[in-house]
C-alpha atoms as a PDB file:
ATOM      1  CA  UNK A   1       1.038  -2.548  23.300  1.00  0.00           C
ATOM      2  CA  UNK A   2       4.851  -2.527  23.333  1.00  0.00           C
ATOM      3  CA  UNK A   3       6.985  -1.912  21.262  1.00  0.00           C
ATOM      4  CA  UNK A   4       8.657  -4.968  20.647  1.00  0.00           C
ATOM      5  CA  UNK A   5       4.834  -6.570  20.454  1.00  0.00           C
ATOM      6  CA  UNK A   6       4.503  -3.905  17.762  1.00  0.00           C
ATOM      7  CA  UNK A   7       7.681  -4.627  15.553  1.00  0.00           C
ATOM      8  CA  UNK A   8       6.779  -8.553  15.728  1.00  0.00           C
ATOM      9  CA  UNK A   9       3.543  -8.217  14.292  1.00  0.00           C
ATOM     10  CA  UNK A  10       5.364  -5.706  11.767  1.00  0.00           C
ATOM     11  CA  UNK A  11       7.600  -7.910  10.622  1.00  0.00           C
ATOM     12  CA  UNK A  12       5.383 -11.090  10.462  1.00  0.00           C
ATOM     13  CA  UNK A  13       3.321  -8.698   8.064  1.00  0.00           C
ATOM     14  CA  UNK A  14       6.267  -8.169   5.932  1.00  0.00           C
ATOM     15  CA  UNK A  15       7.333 -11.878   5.715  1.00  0.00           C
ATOM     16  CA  UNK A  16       4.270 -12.097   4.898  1.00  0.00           C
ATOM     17  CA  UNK A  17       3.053  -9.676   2.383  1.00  0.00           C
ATOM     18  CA  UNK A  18       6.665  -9.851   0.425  1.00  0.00           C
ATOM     19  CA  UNK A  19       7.182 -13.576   0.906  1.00  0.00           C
ATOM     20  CA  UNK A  20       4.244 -14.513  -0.965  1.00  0.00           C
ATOM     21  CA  UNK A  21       4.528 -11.456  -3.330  1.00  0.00           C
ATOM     22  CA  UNK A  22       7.755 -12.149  -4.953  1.00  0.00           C
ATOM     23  CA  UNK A  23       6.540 -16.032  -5.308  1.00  0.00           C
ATOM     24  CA  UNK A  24       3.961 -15.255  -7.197  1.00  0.00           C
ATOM     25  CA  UNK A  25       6.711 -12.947  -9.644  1.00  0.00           C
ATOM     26  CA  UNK A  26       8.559 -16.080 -10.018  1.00  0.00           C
ATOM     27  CA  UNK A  27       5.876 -18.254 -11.358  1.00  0.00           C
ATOM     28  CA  UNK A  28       2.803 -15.969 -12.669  1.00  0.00           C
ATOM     29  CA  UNK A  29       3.423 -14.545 -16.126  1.00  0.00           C
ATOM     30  CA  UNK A  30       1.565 -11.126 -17.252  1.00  0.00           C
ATOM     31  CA  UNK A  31      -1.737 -11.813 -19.818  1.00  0.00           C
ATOM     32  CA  UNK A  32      -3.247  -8.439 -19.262  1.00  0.00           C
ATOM     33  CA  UNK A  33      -3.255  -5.164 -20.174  1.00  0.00           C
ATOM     34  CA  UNK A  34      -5.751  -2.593 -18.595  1.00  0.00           C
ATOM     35  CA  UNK A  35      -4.073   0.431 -20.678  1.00  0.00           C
ATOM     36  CA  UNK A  36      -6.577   3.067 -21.187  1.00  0.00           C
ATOM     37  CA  UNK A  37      -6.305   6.463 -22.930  1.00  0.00           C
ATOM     38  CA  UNK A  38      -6.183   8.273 -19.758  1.00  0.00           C
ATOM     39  CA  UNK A  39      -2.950   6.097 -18.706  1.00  0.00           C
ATOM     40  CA  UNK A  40      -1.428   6.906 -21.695  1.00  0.00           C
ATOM     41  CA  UNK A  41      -2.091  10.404 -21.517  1.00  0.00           C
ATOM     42  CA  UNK A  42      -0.214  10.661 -17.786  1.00  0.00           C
ATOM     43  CA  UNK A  43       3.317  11.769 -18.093  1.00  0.00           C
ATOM     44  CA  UNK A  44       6.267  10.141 -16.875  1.00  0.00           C
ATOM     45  CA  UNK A  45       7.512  11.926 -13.785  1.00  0.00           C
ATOM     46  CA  UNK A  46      10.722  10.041 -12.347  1.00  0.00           C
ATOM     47  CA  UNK A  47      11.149  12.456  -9.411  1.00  0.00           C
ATOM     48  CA  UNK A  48       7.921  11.052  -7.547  1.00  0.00           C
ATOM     49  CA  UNK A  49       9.898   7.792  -6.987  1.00  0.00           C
ATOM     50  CA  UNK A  50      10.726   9.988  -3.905  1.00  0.00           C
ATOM     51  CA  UNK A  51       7.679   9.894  -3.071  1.00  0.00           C
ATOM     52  CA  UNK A  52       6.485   6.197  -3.739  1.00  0.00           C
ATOM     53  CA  UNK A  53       9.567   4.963  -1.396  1.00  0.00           C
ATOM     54  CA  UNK A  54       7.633   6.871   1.505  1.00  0.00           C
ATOM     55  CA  UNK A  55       5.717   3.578   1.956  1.00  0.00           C
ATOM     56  CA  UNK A  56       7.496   1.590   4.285  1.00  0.00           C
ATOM     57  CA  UNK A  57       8.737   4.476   6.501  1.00  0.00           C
ATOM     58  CA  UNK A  58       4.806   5.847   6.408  1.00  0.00           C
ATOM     59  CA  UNK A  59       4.056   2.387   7.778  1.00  0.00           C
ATOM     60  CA  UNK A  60       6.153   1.995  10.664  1.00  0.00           C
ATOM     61  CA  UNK A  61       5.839   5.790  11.447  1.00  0.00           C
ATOM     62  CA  UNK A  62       2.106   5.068  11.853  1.00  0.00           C
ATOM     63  CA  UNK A  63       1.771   1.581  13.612  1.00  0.00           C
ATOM     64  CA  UNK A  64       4.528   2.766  15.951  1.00  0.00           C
ATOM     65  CA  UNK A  65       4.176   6.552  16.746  1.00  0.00           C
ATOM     66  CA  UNK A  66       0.136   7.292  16.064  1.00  0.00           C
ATOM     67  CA  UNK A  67      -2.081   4.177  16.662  1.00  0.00           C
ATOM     68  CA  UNK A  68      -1.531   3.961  20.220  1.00  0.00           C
ATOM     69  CA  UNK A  69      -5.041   1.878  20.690  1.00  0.00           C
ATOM     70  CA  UNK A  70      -4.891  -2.071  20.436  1.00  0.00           C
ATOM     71  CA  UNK A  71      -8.230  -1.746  19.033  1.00  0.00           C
ATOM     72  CA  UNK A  72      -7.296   0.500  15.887  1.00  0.00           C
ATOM     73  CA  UNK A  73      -3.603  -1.110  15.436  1.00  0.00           C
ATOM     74  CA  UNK A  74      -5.544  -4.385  15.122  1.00  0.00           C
ATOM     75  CA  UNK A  75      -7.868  -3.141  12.971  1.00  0.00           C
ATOM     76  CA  UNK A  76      -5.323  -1.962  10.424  1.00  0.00           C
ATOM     77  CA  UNK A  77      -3.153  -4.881  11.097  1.00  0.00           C
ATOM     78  CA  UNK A  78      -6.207  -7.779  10.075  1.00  0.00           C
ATOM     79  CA  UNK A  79      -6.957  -5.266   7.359  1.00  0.00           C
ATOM     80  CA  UNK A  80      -3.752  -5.078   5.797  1.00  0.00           C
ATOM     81  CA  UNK A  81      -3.563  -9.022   5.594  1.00  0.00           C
ATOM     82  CA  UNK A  82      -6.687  -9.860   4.678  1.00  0.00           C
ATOM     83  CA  UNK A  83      -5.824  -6.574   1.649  1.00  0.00           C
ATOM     84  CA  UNK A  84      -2.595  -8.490   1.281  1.00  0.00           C
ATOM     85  CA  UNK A  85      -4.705 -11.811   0.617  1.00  0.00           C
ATOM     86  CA  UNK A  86      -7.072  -9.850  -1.995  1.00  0.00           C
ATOM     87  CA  UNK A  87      -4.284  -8.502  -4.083  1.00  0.00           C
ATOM     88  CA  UNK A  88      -2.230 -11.411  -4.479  1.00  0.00           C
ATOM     89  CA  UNK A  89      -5.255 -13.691  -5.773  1.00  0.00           C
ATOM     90  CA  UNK A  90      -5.943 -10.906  -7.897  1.00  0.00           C
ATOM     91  CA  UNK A  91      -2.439 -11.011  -9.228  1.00  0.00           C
ATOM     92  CA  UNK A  92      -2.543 -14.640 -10.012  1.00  0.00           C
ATOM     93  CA  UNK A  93      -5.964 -14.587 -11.566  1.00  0.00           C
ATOM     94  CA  UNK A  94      -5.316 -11.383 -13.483  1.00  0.00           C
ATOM     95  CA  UNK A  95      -1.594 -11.096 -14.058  1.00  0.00           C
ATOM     96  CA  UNK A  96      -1.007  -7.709 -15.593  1.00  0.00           C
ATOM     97  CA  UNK A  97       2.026  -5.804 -16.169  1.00  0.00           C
ATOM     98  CA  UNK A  98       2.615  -1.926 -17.311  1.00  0.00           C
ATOM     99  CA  UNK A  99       5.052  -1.688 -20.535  1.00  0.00           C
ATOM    100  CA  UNK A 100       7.834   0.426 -19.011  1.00  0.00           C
ATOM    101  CA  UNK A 101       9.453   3.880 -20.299  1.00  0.00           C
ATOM    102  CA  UNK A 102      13.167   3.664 -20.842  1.00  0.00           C
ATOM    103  CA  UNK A 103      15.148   5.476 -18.443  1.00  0.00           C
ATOM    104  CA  UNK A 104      17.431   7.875 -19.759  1.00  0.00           C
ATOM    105  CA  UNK A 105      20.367   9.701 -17.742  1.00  0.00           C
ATOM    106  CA  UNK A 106      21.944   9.310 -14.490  1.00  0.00           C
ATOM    107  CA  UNK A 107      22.313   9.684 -11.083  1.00  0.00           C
ATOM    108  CA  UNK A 108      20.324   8.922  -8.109  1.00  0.00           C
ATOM    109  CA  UNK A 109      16.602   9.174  -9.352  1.00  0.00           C
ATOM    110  CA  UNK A 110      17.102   7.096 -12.168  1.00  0.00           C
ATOM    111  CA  UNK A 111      18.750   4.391 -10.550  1.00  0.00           C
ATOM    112  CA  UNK A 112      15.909   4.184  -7.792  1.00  0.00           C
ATOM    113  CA  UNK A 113      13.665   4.010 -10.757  1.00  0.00           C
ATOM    114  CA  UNK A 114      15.299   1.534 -12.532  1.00  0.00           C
ATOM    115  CA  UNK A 115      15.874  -0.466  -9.112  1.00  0.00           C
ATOM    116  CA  UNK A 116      11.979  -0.200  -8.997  1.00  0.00           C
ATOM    117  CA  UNK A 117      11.182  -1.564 -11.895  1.00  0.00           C
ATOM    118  CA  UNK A 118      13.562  -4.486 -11.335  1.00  0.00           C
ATOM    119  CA  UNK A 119      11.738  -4.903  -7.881  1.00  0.00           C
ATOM    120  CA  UNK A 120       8.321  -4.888  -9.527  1.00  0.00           C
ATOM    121  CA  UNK A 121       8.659  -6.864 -12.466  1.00  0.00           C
ATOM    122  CA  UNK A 122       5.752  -8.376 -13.979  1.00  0.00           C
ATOM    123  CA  UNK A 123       2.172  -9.910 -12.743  1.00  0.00           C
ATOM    124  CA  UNK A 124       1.746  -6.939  -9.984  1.00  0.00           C
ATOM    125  CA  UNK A 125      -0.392  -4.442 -10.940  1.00  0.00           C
ATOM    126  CA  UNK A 126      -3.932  -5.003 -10.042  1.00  0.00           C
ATOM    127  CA  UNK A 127      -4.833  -3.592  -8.113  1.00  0.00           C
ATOM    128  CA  UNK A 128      -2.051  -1.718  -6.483  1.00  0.00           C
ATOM    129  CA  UNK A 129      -0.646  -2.379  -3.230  1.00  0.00           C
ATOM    130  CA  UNK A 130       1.051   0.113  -2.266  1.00  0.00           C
ATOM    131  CA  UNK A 131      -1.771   2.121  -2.916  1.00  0.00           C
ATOM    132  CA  UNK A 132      -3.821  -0.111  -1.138  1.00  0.00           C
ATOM    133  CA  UNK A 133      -1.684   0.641   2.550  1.00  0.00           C
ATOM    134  CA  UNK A 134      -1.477   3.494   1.572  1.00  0.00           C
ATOM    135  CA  UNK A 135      -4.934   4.264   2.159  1.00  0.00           C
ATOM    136  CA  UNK A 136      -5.092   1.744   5.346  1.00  0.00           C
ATOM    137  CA  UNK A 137      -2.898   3.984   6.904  1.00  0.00           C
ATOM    138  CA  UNK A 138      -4.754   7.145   6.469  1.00  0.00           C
ATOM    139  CA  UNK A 139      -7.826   5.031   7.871  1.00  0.00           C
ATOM    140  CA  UNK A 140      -5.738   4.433  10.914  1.00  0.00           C
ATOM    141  CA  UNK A 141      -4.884   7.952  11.384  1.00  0.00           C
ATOM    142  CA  UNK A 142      -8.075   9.056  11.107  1.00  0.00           C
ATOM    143  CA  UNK A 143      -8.888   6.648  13.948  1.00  0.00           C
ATOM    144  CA  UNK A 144      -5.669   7.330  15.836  1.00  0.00           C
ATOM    145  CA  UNK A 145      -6.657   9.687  18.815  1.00  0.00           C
ATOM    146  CA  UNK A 146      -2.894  10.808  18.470  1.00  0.00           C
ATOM    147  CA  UNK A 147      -2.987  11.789  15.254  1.00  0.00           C
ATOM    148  CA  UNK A 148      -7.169  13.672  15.763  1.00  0.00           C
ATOM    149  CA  UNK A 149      -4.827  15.999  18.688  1.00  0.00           C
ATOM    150  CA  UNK A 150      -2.667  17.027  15.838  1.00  0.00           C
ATOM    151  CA  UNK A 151      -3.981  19.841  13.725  1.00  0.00           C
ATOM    152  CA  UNK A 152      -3.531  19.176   9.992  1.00  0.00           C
ATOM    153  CA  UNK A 153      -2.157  15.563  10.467  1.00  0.00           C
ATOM    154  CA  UNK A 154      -4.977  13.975   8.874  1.00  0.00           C
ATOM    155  CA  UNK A 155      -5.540  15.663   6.426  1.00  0.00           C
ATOM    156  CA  UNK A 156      -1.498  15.524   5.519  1.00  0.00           C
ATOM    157  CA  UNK A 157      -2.054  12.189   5.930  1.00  0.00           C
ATOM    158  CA  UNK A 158      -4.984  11.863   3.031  1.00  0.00           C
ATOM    159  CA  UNK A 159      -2.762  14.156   0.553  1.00  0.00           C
ATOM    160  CA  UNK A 160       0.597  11.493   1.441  1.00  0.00           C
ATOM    161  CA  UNK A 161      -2.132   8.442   0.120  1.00  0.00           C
ATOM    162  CA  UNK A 162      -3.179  10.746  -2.693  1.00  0.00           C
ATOM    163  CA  UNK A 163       0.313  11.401  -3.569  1.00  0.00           C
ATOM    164  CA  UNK A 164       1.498   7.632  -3.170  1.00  0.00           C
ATOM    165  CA  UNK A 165      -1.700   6.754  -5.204  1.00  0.00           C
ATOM    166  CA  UNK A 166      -0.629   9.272  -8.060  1.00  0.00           C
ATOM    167  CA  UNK A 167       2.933   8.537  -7.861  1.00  0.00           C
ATOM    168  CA  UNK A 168       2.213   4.739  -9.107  1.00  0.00           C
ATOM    169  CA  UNK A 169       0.716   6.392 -12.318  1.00  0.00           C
ATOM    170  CA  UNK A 170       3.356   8.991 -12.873  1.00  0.00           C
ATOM    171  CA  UNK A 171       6.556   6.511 -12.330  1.00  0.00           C
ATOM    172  CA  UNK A 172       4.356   3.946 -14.766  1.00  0.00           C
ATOM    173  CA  UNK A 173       4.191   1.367 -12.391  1.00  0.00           C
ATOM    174  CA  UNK A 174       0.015   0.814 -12.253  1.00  0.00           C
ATOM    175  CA  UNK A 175      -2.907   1.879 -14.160  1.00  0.00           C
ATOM    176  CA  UNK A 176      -5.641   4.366 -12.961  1.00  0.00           C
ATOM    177  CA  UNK A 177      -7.800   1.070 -12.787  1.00  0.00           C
ATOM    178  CA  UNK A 178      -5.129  -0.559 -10.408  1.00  0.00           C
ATOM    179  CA  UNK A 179      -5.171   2.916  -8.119  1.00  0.00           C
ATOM    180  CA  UNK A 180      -9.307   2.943  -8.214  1.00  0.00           C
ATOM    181  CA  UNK A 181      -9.271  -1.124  -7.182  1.00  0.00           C
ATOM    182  CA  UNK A 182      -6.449  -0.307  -4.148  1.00  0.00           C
ATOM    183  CA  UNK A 183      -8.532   2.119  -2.674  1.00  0.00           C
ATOM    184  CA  UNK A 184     -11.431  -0.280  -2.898  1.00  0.00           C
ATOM    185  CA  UNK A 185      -9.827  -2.494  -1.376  1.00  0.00           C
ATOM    186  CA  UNK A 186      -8.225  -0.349   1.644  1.00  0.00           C
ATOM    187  CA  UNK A 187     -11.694   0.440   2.180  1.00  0.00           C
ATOM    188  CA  UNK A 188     -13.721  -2.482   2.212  1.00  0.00           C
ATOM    189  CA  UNK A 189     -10.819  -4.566   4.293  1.00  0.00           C
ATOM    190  CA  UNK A 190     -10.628  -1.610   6.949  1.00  0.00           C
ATOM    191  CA  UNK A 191     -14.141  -1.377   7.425  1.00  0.00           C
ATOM    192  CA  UNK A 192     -15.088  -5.323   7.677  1.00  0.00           C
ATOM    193  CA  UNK A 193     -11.999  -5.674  10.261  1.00  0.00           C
ATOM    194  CA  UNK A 194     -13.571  -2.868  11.836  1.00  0.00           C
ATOM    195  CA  UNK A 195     -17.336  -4.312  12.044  1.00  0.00           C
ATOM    196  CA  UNK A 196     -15.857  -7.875  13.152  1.00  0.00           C
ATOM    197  CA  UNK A 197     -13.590  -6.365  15.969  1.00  0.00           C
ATOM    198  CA  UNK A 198     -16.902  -3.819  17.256  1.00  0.00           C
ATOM    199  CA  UNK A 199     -19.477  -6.877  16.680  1.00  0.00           C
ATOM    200  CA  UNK A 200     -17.115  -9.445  19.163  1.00  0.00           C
ATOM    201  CA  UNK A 201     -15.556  -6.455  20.795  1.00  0.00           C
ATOM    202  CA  UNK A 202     -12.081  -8.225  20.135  1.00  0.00           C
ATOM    203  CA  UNK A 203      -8.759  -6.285  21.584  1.00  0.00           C
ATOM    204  CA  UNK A 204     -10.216  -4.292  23.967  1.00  0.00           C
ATOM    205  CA  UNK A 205      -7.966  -1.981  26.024  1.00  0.00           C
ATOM    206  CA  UNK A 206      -8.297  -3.885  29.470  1.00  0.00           C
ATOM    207  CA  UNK A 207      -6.952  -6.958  28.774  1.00  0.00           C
END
């Protein structure tokens, strides 16, 4: 695939995914709370914000540099709508939202906290997306012949999800119940793609 095939899939993901996302902020007020001692017990760590902003980059770093095969970018493509689909019924049906820690200080930290929590404002939380492509991309690194000739990458590549998915409960964004329901959901989408593309033998490389 080419590049510029690449980016317009890309981008009609992010129309997508954030189009429909920030519509349903507008007009979906929270009802629930799925606080749990555990979640309460998790410190707030600002400095992972660092971390959580690795997203987007992690995303286009993948689909661009490591999953070279139309078959697996595809794959993780279909998976990451049909995720996209899943989450955002799940936020109208059960529109939760995490009581926020005031942020005290200054500099740049806080403010990209605070920006996040003006970003992500209410009805969001399960289950968690960015924990859900997250873990789509590690599934398309592990079936990224690029990234298998790389010693290390994959498994740097499970750690980055693990971190991502930890760095939602440390900046108080989601609850360990909205990390446990992204991976589910990473999982079940990749793998159904996955079945549907082998079972018709969609994209393959020859044509």
């Amino acid at each position: 695939m080419s590049s510029i095939a690449r980016a317009r899939y890309l981008l009609f993901f992010g129309i997508f995914n954030l189009g429909t996302y920030f519509l349903i902020q507008q007009y979906v007020a929270n009802e629930y709370s799925f606080m749990t001692p555990i979640d309460q017990a998790i410190p707030f760590m600002d400095w992972t914000v660092w971390l959580y902003h690795t997203l987007i980059p992690g995303i286009v770093l993948t689909m661009f540099l490591l999953v070279k095969s139309r078959r697996v970018f595809f794959n993780v493509f279909w998976a990451a709508i049909m995720g996209t689909i899943i989450i955002h019924i799940c936020y109208i049906m059960f529109p939760s939202f995490y009581p926020r820690p005031e942020i005290v200080g200054s500099g740049v930290t806080h403010f990209l906290v605070d920006l996040s929590y003006k970003i992500d404002n209410s009805s969001n939380t399960f289950p968690s997306g960015h924990v859900t492509f997250a873990w789509l991309m590690f599934w398309g690194s592990m079936n990224s012949k690029v990234a298998g000739g790389v010693l290390g990458l994959r498994r740097l590549y499970f750690l980055w999800a693990l971190g991502i998915s930890l760095s939602t409960l440390t900046l108080k964004m989601h609850y360990v119940v909205d990390v446990i329901g992204g991976i589910a959901v990473a999982a079940s989408c990749f793998f159904i793609v996955k079945a549907i593309i082998r079972k018709y033998n969609l994209y393959n490389e020859k044509t």
